[in-house]
PDB file of N, CA and C in Angstrom:
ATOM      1  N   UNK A   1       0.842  -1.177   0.000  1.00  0.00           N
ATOM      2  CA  UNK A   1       0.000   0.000   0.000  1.00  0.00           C
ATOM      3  C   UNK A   1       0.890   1.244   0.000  1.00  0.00           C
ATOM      4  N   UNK A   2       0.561   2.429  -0.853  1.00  0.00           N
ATOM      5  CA  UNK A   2       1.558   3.415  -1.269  1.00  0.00           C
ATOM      6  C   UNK A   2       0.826   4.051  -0.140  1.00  0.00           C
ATOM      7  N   UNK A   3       1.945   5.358   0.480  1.00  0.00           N
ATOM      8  CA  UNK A   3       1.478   6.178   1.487  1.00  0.00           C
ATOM      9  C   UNK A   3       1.332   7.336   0.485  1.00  0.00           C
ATOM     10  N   UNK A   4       0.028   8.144   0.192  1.00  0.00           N
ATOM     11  CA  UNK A   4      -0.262   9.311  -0.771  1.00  0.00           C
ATOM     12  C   UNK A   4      -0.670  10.671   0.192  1.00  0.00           C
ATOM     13  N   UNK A   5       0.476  10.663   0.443  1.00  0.00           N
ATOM     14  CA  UNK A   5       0.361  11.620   1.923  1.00  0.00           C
ATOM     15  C   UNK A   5       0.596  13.305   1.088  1.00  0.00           C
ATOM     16  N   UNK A   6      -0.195  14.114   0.776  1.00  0.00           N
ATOM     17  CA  UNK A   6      -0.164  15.803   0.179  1.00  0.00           C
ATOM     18  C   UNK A   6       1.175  16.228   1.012  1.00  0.00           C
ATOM     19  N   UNK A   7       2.033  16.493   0.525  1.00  0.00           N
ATOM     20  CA  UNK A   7       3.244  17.653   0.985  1.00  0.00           C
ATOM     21  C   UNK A   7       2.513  19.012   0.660  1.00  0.00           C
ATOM     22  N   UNK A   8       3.082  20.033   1.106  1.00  0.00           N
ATOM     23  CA  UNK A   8       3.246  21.231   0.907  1.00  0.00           C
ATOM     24  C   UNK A   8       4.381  21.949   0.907  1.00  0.00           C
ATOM     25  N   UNK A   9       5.051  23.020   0.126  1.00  0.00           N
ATOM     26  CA  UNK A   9       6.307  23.472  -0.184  1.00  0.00           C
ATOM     27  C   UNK A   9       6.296  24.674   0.949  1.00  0.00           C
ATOM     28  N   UNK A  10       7.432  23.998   1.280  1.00  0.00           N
ATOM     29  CA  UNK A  10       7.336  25.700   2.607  1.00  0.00           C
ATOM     30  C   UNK A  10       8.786  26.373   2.702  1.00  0.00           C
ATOM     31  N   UNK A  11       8.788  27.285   2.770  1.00  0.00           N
ATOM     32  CA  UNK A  11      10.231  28.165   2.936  1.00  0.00           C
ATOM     33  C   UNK A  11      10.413  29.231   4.181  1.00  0.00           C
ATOM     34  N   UNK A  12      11.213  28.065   5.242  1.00  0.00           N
ATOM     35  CA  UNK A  12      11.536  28.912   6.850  1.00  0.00           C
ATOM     36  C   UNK A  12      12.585  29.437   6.797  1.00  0.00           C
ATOM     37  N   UNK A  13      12.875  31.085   7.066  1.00  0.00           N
ATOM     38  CA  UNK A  13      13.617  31.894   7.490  1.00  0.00           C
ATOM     39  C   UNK A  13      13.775  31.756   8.421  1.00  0.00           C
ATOM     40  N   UNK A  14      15.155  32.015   8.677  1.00  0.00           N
ATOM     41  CA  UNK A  14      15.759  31.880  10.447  1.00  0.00           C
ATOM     42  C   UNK A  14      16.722  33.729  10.069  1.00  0.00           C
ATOM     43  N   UNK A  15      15.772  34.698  10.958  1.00  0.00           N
ATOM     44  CA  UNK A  15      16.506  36.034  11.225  1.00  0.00           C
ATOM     45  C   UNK A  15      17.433  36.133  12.321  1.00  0.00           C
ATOM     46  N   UNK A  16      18.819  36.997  12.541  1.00  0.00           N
ATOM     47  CA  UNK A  16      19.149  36.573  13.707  1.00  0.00           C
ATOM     48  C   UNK A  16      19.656  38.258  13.533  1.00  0.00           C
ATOM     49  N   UNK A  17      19.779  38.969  14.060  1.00  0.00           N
ATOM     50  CA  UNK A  17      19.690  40.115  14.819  1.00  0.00           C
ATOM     51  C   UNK A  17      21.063  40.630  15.775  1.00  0.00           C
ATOM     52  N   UNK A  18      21.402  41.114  15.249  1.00  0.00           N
ATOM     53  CA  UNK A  18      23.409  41.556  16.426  1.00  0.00           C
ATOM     54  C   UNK A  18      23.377  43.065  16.245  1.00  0.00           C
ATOM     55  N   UNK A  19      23.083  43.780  17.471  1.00  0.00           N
ATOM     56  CA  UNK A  19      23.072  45.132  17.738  1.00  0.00           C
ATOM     57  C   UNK A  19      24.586  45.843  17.752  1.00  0.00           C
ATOM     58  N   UNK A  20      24.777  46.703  17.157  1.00  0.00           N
ATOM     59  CA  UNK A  20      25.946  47.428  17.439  1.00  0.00           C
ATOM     60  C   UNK A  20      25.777  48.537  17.308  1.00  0.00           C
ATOM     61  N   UNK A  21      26.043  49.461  18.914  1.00  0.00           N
ATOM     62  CA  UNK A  21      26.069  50.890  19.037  1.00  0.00           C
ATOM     63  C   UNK A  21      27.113  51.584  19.734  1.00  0.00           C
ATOM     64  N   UNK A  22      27.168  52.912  18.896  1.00  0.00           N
ATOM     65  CA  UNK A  22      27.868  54.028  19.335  1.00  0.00           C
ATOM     66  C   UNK A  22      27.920  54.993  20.128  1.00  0.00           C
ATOM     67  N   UNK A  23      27.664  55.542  20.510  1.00  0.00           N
ATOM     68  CA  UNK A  23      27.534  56.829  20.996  1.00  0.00           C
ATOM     69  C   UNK A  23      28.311  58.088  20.452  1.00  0.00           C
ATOM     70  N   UNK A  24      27.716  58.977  20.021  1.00  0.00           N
ATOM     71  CA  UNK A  24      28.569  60.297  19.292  1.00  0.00           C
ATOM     72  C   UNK A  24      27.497  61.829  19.614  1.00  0.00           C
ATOM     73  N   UNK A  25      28.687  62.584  19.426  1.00  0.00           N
ATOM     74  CA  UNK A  25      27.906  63.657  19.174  1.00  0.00           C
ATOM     75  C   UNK A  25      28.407  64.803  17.720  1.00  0.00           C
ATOM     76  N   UNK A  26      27.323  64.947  17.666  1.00  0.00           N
ATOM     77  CA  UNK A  26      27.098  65.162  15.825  1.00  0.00           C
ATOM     78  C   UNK A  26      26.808  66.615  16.022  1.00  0.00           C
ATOM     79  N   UNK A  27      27.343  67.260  14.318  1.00  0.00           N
ATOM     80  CA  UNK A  27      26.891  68.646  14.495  1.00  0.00           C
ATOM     81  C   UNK A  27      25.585  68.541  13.462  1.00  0.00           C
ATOM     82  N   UNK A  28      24.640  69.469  13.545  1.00  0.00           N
ATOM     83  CA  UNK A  28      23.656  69.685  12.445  1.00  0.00           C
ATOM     84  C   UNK A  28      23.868  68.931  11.562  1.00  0.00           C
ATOM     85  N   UNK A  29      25.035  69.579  10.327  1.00  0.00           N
ATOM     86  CA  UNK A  29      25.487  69.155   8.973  1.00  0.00           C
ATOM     87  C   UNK A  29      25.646  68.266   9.306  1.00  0.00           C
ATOM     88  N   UNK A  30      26.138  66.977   9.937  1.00  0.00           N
ATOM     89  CA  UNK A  30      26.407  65.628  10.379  1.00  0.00           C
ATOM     90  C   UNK A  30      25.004  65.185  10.138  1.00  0.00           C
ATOM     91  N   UNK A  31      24.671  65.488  11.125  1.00  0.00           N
ATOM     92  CA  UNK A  31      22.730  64.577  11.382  1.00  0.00           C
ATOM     93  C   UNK A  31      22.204  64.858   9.971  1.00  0.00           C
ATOM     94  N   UNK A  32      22.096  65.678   9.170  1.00  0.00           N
ATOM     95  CA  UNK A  32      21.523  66.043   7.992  1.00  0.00           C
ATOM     96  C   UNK A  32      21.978  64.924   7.211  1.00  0.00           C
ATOM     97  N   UNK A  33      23.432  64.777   6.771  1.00  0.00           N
ATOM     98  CA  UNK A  33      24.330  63.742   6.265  1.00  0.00           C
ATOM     99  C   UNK A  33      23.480  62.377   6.512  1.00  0.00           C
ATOM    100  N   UNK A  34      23.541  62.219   8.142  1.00  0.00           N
ATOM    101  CA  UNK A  34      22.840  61.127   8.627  1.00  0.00           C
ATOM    102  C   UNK A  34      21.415  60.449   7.964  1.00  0.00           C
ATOM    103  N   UNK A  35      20.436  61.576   8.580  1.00  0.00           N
ATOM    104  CA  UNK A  35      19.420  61.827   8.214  1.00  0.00           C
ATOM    105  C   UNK A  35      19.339  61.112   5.969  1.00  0.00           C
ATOM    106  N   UNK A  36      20.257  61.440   5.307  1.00  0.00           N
ATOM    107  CA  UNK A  36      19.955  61.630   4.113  1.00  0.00           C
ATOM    108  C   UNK A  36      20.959  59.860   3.539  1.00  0.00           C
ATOM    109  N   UNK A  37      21.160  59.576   4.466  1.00  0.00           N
ATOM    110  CA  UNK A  37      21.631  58.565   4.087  1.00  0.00           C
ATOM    111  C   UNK A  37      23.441  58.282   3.436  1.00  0.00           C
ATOM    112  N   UNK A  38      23.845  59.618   3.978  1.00  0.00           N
ATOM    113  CA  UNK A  38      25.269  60.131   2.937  1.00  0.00           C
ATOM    114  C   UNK A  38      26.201  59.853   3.762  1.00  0.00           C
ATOM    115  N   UNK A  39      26.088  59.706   5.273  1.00  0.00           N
ATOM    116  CA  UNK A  39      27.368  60.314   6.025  1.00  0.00           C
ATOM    117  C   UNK A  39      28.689  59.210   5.877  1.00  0.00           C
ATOM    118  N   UNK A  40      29.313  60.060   5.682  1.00  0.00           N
ATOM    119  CA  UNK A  40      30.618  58.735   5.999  1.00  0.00           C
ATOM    120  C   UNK A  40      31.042  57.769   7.088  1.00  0.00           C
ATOM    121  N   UNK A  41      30.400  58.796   8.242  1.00  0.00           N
ATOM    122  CA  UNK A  41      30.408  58.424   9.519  1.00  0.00           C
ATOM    123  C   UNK A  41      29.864  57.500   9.649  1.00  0.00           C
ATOM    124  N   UNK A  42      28.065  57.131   9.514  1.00  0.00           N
ATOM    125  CA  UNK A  42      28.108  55.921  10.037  1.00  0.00           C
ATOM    126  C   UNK A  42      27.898  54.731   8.868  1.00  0.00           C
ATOM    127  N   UNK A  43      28.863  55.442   7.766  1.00  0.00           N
ATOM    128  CA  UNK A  43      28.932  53.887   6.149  1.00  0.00           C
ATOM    129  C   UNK A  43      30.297  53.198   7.163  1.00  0.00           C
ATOM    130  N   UNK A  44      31.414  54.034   7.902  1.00  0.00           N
ATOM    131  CA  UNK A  44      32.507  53.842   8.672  1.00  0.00           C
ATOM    132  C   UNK A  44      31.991  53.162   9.445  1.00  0.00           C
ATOM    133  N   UNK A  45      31.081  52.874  10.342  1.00  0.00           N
ATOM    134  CA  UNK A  45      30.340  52.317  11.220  1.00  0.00           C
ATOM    135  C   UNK A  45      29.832  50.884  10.851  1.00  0.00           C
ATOM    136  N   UNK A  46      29.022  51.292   9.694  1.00  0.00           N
ATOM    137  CA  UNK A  46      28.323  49.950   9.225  1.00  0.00           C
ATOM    138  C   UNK A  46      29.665  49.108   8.627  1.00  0.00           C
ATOM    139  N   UNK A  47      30.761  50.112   8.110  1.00  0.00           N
ATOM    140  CA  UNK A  47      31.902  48.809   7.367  1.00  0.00           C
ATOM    141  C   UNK A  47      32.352  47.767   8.518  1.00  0.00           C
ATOM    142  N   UNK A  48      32.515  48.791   9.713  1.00  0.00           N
ATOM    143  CA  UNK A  48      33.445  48.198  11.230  1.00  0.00           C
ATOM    144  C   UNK A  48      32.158  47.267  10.953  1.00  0.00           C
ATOM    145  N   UNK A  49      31.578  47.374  11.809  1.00  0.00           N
ATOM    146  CA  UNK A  49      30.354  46.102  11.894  1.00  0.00           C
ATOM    147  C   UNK A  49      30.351  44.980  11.578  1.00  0.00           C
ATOM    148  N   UNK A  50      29.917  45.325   9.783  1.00  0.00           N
ATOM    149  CA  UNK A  50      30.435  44.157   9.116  1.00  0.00           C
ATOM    150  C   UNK A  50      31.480  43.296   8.750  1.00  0.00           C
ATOM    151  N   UNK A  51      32.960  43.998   9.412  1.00  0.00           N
ATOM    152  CA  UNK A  51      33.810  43.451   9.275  1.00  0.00           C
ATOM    153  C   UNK A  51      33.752  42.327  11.188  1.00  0.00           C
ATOM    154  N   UNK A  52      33.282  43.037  11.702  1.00  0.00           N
ATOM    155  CA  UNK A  52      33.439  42.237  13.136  1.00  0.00           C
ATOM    156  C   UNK A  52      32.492  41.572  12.850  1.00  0.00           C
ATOM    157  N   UNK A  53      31.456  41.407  11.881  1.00  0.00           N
ATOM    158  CA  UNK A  53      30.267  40.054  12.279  1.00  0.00           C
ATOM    159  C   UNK A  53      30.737  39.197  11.223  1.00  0.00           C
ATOM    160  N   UNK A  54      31.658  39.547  10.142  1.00  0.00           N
ATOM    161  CA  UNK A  54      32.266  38.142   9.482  1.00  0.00           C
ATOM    162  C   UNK A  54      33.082  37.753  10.190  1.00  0.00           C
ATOM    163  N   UNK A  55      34.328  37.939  10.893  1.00  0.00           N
ATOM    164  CA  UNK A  55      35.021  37.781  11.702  1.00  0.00           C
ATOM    165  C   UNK A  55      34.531  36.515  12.857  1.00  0.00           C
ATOM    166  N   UNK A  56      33.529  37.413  13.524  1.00  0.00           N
ATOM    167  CA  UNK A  56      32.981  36.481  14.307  1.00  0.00           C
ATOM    168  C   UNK A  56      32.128  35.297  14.015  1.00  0.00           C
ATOM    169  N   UNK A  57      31.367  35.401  12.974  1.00  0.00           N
ATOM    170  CA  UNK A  57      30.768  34.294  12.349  1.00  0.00           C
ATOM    171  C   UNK A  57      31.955  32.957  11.796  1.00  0.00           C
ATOM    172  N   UNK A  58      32.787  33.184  11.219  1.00  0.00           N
ATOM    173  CA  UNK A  58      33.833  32.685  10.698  1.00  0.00           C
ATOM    174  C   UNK A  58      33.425  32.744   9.672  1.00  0.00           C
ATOM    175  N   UNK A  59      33.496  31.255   9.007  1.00  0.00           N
ATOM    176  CA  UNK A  59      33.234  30.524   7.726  1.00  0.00           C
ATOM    177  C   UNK A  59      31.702  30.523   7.596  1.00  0.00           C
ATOM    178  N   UNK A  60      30.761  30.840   8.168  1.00  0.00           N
ATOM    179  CA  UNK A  60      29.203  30.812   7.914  1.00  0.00           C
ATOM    180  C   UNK A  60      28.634  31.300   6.620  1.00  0.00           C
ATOM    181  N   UNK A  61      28.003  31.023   5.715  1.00  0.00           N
ATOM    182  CA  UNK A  61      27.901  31.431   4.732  1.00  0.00           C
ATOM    183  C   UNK A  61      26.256  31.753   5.204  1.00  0.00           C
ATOM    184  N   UNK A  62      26.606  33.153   5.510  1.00  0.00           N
ATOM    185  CA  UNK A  62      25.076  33.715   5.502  1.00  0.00           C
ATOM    186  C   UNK A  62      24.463  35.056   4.623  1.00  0.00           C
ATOM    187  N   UNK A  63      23.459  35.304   4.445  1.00  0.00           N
ATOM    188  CA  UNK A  63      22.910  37.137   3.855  1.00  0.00           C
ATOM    189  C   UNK A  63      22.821  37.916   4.485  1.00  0.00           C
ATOM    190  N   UNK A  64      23.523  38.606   4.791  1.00  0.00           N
ATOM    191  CA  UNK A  64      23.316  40.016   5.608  1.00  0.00           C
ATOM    192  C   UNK A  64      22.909  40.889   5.454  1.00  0.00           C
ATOM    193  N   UNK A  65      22.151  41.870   5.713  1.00  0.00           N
ATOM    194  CA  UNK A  65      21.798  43.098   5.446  1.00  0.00           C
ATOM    195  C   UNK A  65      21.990  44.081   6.959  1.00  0.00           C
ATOM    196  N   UNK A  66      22.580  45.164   6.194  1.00  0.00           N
ATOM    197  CA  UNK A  66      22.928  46.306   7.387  1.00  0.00           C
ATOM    198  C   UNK A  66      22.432  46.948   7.624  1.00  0.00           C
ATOM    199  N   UNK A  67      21.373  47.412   8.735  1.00  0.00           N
ATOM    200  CA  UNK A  67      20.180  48.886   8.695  1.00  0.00           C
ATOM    201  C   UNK A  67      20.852  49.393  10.222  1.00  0.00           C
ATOM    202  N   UNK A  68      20.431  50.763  10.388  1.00  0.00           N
ATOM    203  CA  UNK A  68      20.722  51.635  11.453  1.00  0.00           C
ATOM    204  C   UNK A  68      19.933  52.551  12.146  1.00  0.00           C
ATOM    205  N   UNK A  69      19.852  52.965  13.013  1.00  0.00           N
ATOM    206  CA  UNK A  69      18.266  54.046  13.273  1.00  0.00           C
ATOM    207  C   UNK A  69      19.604  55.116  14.459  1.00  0.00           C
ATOM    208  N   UNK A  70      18.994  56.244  13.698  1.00  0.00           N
ATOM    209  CA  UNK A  70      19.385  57.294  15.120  1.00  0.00           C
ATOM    210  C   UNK A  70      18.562  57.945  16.001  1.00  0.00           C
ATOM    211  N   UNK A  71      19.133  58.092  17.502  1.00  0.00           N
ATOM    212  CA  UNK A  71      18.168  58.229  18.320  1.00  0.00           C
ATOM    213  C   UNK A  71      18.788  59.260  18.902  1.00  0.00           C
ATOM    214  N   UNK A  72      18.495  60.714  19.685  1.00  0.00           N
ATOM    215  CA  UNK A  72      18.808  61.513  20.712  1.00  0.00           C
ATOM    216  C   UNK A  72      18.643  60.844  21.963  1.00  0.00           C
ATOM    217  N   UNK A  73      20.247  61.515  22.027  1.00  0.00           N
ATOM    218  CA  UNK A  73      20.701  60.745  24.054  1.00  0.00           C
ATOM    219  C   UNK A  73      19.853  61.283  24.916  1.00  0.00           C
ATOM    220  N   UNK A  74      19.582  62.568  24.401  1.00  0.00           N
ATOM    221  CA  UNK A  74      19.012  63.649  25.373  1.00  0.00           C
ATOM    222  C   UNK A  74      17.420  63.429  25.502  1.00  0.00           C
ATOM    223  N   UNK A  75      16.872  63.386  24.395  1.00  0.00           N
ATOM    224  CA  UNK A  75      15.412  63.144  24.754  1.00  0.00           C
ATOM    225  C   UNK A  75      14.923  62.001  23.824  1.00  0.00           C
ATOM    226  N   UNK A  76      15.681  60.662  23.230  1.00  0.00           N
ATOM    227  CA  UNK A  76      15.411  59.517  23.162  1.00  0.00           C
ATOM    228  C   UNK A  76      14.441  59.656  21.524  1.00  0.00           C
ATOM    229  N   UNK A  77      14.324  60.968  21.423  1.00  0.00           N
ATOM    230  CA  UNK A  77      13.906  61.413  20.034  1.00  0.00           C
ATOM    231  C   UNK A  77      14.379  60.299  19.045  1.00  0.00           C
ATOM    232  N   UNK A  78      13.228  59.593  18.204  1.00  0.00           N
ATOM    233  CA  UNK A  78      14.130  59.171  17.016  1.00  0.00           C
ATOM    234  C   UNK A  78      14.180  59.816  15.678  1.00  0.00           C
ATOM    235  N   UNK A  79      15.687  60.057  15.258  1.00  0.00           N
ATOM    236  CA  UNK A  79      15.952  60.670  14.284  1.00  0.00           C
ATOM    237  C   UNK A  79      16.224  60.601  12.737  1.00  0.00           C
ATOM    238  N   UNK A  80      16.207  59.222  13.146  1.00  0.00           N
ATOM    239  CA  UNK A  80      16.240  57.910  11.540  1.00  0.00           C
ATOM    240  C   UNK A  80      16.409  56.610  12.135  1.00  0.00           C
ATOM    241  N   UNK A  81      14.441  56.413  11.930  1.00  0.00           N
ATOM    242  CA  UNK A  81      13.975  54.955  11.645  1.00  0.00           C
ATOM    243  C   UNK A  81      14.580  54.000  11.434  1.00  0.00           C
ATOM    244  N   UNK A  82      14.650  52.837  11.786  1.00  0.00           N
ATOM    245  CA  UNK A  82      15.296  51.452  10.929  1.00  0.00           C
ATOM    246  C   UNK A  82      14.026  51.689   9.993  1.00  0.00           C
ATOM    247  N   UNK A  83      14.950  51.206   8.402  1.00  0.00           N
ATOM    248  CA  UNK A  83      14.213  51.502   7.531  1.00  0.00           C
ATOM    249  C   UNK A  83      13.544  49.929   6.831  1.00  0.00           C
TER     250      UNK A  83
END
């Protein structure tokens, strides 16, 4: 007797999440930079990052994607969303 058992095709993501923060203080023209997606400052940031989470991963062959959000120390204001 054949077992005619229905499969279904399924595709599980496994997200995994590694915080890395700074602390700085920025002038206007900085946060604007920020704000617009330009600054060098934190592409410098996101490179460090990504160089310490291959590092630490080793040999893992995974997809990464890099997002960032800025927040005021002072009143917790957020200033750019994770997008």
């Amino acid at each position: 007797m054949e077992n005619d058992i229905k499969t279904i095709p399924v595709r599980i993501t496994v997200e995994k999440t590694i915080r890395f923060e700074r602390c700085l203080d920025v002038t206007p023209e900085q946060l604007e930079e920020i704000r617009a997606g330009e600054s060098p400052l934190v592409n410098s940031l996101l490179e460090h990052f990504d160089l310490e989470v291959k590092e630490s991963l080793a040999k893992e062959s995974l997809d990464q994607e890099l997002d960032y959000s800025v927040v005021n120390r002072d009143t917790e204001q957020v200033l750019v969303d994770w997008e």
